[in-house]
N, C-alpha and C. Protein backbone atom coordinates (compact mmCIF):
# COMPACT_ATOMS: atom_id res chain seq x y z
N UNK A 1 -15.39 42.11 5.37
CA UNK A 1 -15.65 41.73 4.01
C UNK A 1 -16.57 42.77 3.39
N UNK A 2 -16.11 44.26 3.18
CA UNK A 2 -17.07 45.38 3.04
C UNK A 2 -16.89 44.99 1.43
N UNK A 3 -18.22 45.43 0.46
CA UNK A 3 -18.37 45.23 -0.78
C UNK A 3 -19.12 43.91 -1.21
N UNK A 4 -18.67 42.72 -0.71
CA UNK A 4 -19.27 41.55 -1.12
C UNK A 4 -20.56 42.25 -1.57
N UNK A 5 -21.45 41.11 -2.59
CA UNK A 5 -22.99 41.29 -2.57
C UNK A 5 -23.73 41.15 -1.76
N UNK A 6 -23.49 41.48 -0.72
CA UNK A 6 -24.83 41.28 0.72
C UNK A 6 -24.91 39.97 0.63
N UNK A 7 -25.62 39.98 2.24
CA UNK A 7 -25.46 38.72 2.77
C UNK A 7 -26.34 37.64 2.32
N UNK A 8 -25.33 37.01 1.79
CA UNK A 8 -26.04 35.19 1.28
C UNK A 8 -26.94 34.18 2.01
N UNK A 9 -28.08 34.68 1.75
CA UNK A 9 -29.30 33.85 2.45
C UNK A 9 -30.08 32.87 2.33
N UNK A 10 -29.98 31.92 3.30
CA UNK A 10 -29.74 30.25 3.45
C UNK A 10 -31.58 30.29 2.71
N UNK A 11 -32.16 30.32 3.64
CA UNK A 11 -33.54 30.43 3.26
C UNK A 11 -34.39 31.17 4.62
N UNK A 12 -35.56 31.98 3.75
CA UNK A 12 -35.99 33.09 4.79
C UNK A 12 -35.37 34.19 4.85
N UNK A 13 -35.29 34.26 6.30
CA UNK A 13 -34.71 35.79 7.11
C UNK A 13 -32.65 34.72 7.54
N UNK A 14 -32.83 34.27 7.28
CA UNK A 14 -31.71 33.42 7.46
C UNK A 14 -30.40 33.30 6.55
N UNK A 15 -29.39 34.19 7.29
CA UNK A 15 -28.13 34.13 5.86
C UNK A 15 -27.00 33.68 6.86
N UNK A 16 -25.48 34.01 6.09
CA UNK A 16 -25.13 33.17 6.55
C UNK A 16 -24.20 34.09 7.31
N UNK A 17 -23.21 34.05 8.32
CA UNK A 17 -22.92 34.76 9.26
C UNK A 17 -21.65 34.86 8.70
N UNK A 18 -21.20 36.45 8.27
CA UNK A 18 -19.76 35.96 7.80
C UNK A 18 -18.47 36.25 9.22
N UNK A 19 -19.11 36.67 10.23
CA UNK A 19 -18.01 36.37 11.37
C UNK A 19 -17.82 34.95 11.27
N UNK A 20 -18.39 33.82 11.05
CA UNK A 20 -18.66 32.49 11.34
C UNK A 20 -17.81 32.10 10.16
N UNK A 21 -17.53 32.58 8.99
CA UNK A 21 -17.17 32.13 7.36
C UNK A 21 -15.46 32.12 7.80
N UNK A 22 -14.76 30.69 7.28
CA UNK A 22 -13.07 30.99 7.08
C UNK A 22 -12.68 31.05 5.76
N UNK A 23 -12.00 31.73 5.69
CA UNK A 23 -11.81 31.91 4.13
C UNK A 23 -10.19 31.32 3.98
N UNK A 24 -10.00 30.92 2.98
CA UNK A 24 -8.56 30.23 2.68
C UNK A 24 -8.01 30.43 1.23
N UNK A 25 -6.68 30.92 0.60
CA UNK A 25 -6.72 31.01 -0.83
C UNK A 25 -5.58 30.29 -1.49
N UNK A 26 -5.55 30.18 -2.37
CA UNK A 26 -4.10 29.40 -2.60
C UNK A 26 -3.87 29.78 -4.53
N UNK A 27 -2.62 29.36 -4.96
CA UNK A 27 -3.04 29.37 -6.40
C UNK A 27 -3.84 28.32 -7.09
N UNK A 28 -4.10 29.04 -7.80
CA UNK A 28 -4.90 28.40 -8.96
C UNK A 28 -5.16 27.68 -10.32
N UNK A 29 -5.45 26.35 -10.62
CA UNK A 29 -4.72 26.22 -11.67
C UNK A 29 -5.78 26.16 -12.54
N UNK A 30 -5.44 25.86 -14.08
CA UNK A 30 -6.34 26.46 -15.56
C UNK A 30 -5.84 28.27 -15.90
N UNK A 31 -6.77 28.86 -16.70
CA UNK A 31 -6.37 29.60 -17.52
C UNK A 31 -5.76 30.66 -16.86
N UNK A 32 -4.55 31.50 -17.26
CA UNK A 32 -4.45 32.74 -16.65
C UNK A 32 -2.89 33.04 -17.15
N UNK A 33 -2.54 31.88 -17.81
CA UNK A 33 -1.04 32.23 -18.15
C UNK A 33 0.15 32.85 -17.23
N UNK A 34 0.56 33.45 -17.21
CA UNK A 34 1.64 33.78 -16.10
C UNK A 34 0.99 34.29 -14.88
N UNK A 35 0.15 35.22 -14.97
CA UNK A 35 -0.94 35.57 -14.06
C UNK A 35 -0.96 34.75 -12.68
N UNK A 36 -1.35 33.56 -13.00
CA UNK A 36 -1.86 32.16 -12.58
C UNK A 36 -1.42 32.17 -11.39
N UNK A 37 -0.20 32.14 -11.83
CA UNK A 37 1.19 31.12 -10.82
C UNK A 37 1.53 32.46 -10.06
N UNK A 38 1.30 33.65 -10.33
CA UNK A 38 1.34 35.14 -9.20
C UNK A 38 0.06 35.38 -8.14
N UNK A 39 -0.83 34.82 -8.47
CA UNK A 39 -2.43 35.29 -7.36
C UNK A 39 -2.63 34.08 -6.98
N UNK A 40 -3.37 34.20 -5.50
CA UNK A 40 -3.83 33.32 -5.12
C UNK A 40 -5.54 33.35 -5.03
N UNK A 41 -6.27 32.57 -6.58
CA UNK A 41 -7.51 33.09 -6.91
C UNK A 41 -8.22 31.81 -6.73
N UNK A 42 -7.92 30.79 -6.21
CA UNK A 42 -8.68 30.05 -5.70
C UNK A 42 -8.73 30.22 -4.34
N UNK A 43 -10.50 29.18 -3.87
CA UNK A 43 -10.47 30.69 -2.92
C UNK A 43 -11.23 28.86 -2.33
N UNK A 44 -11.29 29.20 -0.89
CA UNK A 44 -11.96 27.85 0.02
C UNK A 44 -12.70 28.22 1.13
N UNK A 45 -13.74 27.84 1.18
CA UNK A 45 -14.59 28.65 2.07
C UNK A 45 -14.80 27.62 3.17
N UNK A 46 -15.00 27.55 4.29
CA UNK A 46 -15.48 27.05 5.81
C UNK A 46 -16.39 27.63 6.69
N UNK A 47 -17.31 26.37 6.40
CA UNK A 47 -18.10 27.13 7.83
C UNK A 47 -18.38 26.02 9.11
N UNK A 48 -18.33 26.41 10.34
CA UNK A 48 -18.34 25.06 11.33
C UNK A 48 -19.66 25.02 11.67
N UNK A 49 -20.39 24.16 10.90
CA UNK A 49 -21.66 23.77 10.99
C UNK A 49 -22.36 23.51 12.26
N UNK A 50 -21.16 22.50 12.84
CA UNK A 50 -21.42 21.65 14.03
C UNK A 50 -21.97 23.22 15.45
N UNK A 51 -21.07 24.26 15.31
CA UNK A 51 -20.88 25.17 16.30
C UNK A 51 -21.29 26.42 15.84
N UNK A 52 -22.39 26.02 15.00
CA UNK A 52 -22.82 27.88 14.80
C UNK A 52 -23.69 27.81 15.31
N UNK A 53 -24.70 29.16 15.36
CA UNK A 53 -25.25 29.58 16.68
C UNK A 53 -26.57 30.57 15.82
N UNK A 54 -26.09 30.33 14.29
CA UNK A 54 -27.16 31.46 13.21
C UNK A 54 -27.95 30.43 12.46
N UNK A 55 -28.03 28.91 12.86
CA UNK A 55 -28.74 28.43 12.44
C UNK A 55 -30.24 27.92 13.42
N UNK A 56 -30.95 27.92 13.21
CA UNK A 56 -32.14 27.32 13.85
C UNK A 56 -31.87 25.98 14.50
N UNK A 57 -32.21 24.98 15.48
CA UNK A 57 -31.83 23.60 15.82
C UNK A 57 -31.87 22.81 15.16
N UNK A 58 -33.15 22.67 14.21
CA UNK A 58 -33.63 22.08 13.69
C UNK A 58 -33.04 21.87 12.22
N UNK A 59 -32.75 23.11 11.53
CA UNK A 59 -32.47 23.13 10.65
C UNK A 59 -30.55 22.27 10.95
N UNK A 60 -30.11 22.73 11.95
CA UNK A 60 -28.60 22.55 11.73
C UNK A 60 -28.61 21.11 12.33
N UNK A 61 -29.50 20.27 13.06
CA UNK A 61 -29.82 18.78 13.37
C UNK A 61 -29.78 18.03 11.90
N UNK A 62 -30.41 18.53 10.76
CA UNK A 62 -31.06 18.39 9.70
C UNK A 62 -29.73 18.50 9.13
N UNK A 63 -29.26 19.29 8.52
CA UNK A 63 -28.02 19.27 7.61
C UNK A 63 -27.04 18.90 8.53
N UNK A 64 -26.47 18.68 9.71
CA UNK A 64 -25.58 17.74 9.82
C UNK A 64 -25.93 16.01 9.93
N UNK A 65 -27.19 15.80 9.52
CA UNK A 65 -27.28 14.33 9.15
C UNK A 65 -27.09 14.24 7.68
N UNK A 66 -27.85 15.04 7.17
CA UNK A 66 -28.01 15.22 5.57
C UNK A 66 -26.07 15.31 4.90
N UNK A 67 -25.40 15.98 5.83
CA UNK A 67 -23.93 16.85 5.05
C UNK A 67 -22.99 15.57 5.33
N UNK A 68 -23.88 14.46 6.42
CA UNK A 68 -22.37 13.67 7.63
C UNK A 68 -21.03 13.17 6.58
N UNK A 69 -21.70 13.29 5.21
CA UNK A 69 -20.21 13.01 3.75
C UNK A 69 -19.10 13.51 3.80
N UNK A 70 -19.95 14.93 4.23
CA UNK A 70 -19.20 16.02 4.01
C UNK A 70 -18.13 16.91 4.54
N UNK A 71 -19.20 16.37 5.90
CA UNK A 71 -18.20 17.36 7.13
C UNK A 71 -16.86 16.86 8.07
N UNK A 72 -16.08 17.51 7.64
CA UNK A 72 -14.19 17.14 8.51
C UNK A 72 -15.07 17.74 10.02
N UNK A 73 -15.09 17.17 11.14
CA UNK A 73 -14.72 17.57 12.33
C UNK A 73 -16.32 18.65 12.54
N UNK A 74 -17.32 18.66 11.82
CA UNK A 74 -18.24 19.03 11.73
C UNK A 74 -18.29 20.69 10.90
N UNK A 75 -17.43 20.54 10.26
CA UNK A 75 -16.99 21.37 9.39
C UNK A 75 -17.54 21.20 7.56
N UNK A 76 -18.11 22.28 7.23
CA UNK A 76 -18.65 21.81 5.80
C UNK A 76 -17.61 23.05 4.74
N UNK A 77 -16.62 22.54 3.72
CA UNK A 77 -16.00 22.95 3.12
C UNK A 77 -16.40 23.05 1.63
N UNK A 78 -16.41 24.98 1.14
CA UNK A 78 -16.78 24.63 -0.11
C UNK A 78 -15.35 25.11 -1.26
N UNK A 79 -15.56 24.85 -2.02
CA UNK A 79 -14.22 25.65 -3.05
C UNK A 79 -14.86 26.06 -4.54
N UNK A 80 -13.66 27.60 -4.98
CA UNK A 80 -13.64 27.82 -5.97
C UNK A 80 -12.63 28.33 -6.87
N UNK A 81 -12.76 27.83 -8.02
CA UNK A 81 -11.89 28.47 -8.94
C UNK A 81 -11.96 28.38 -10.19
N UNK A 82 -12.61 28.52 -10.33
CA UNK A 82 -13.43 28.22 -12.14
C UNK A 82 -13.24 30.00 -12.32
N UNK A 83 -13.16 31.36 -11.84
CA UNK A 83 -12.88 32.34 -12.23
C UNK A 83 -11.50 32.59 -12.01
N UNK A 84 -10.93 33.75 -12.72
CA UNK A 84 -9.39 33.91 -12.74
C UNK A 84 -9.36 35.10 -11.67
N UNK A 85 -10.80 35.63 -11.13
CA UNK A 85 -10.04 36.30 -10.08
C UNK A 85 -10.83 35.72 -8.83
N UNK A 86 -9.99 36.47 -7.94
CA UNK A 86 -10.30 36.15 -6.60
C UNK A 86 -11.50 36.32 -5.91
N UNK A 87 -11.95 37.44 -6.31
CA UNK A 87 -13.03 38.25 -5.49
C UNK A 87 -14.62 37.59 -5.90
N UNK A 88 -14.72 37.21 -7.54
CA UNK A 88 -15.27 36.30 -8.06
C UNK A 88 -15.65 34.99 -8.02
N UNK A 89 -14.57 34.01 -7.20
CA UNK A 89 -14.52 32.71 -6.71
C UNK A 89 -14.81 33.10 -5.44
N UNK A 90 -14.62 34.45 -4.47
CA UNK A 90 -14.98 34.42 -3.22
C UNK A 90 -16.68 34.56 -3.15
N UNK A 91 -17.26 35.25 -4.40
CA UNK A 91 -18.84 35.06 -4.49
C UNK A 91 -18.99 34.15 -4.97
N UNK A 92 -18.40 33.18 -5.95
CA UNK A 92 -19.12 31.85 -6.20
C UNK A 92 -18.75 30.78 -4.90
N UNK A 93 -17.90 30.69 -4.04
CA UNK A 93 -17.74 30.08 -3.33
C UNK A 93 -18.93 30.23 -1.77
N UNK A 94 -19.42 31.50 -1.99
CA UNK A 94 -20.32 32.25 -0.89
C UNK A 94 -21.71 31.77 -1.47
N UNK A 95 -21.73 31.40 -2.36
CA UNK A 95 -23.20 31.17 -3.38
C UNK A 95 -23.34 30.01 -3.26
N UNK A 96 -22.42 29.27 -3.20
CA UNK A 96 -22.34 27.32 -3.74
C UNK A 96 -22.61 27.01 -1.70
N UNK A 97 -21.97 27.61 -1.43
CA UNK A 97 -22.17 27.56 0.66
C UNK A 97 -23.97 27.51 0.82
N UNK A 98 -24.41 28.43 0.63
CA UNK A 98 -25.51 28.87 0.57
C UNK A 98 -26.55 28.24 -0.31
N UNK A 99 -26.22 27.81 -0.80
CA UNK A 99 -27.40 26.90 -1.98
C UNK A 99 -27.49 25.31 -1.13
N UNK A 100 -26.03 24.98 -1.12
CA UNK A 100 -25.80 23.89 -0.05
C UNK A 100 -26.17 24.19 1.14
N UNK A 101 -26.11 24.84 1.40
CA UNK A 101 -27.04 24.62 3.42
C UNK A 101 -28.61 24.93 3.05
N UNK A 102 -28.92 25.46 2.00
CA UNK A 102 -30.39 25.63 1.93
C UNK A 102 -31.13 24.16 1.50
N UNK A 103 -30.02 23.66 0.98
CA UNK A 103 -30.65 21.96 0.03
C UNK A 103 -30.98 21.37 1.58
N UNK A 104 -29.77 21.30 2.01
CA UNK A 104 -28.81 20.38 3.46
C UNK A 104 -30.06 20.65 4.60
N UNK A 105 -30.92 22.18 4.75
CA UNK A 105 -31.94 22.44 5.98
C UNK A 105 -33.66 22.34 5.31
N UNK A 106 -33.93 21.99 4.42
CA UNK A 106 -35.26 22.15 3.38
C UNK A 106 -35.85 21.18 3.96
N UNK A 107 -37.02 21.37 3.90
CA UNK A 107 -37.74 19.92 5.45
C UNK A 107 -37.85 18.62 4.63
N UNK A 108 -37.92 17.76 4.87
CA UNK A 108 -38.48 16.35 3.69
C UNK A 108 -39.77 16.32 3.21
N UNK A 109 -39.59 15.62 2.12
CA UNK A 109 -41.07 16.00 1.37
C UNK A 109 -42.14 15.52 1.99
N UNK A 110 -43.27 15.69 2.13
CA UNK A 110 -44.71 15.40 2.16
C UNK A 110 -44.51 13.21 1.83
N UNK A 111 -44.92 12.47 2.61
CA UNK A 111 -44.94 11.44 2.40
C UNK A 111 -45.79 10.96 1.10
N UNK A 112 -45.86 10.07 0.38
CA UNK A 112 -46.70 10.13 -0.96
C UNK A 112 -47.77 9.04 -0.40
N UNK A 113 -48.91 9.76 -0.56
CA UNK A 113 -50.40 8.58 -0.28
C UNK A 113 -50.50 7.67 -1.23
N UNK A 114 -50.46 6.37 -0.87
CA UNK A 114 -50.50 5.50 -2.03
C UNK A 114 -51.66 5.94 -2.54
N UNK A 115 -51.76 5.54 -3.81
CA UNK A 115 -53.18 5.95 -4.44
C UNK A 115 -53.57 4.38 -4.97
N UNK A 116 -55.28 4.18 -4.95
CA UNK A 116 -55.62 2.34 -5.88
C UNK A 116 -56.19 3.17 -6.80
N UNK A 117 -55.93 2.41 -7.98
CA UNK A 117 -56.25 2.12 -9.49
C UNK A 117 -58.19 2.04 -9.08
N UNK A 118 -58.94 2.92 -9.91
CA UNK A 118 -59.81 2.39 -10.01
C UNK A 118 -60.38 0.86 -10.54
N UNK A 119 -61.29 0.38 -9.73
CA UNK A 119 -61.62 -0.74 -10.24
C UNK A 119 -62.46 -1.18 -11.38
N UNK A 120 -63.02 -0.30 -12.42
CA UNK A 120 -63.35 -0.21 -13.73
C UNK A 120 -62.44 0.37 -14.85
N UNK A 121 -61.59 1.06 -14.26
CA UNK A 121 -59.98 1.60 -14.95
C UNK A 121 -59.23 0.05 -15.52
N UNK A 122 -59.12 -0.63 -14.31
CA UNK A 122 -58.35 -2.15 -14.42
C UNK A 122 -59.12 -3.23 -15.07
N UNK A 123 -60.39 -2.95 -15.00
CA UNK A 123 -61.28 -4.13 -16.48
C UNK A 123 -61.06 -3.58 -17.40
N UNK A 124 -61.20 -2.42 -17.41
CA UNK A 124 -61.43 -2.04 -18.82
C UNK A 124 -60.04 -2.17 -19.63
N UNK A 125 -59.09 -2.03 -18.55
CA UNK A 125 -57.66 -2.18 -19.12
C UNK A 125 -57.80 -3.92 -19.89
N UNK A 126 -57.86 -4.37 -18.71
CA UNK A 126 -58.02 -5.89 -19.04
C UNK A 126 -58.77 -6.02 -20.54
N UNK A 127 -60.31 -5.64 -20.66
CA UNK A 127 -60.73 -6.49 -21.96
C UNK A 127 -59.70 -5.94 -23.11
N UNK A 128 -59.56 -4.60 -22.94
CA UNK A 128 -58.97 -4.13 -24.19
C UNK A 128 -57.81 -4.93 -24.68
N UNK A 129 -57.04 -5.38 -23.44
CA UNK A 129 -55.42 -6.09 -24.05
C UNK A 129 -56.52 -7.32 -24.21
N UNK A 130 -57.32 -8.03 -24.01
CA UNK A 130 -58.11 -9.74 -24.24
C UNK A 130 -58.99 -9.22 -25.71
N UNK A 131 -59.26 -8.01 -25.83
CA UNK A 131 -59.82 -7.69 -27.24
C UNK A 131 -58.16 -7.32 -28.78
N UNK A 132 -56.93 -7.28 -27.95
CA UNK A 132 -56.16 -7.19 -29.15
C UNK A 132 -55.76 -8.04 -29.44
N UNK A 133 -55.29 -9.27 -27.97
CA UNK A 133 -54.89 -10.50 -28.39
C UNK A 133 -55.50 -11.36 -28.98
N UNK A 134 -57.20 -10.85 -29.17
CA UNK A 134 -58.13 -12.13 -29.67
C UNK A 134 -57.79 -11.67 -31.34
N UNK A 135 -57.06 -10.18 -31.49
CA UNK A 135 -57.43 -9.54 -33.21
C UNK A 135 -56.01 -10.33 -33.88
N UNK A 136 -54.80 -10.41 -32.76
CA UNK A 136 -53.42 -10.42 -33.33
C UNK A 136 -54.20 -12.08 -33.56
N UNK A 137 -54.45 -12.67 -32.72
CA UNK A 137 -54.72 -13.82 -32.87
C UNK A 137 -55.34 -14.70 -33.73
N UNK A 138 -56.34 -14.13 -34.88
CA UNK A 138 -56.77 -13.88 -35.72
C UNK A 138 -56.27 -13.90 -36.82
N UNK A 139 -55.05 -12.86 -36.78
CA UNK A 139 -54.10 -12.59 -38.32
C UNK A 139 -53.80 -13.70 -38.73
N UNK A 140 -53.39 -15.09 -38.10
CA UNK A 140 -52.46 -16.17 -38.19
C UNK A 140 -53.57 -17.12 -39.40
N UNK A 141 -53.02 -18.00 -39.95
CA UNK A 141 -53.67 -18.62 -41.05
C UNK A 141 -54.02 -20.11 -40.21
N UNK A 142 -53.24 -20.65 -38.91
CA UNK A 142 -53.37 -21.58 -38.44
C UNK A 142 -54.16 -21.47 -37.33
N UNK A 143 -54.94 -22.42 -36.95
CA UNK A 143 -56.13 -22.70 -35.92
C UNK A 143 -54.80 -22.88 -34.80
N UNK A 144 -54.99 -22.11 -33.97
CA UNK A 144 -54.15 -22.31 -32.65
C UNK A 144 -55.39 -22.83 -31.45
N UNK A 145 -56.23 -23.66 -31.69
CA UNK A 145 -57.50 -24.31 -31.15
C UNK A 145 -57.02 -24.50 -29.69
């Protein structure tokens, strides 16, 4: 695959192995007029998640729980064809791979510390709503005694 834009990197020192990449093309449908129905510019990319060997453990433990939607046979499939040529859907298809395994291996967030409400925050909240209801309460012409 000499020319591509260099190698598409997951996150880090970490890209993606294109001995490991299957590539698949077929025609394409939307704009291209006769064109269309002559190239095969949609383009399908594969990578076997389950059995690569360029991911870290951890990370590839991680996106095959995160991908399990996704993956045929532990296989994660991406596609393109939103461009009319080939070589174009073979970099957006190499880009969309790569954005997806970087989401799919990203560690989980930081747990959130509950936080308490100060306890002069919550009176003070309090009189203020017992100081508007006493004003609305007020407006009325009738003794609500």
């Amino acid at each position: 695959m000499y020319g591509m834009s260099g190698p598409h990197l997951i996150r880090g020192s970490v890209a993606l192995p294109e001995a490991e990449l299957m590539w698949r093309f077929s025609r394409s449908s939307g704009p291209g007029g006769q064109h269309v129905n002559t190239t095969d510019s949609q383009v399908e990319l594969r990578f076997d998640l389950a059995r690569t060997e360029a991911l870290p453990e951890v990370w590839k433990a991680r996106a095959l729980q995160r991908l399990a939607g996704r993956l045929v046979d532990g296989v994660v499939t991406v596609r393109a064809s939103e461009h009319r040529s080939q070589w174009r859907n073979r970099e957006a298809a190499a880009v969309r791979l790569a954005a997806l395994l970087a989401e799919a291996t990203a560690p989980p967030p930081k747990p959130r510390r509950p936080t308490r409400i100060p306890r002069g925050l919550n009176e003070r909240r309090l009189r203020e709503k017992k100081q508007r209801s006493e004003t609305k309460r007020g407006r009325s012409g009738r003794d609500w005694g």
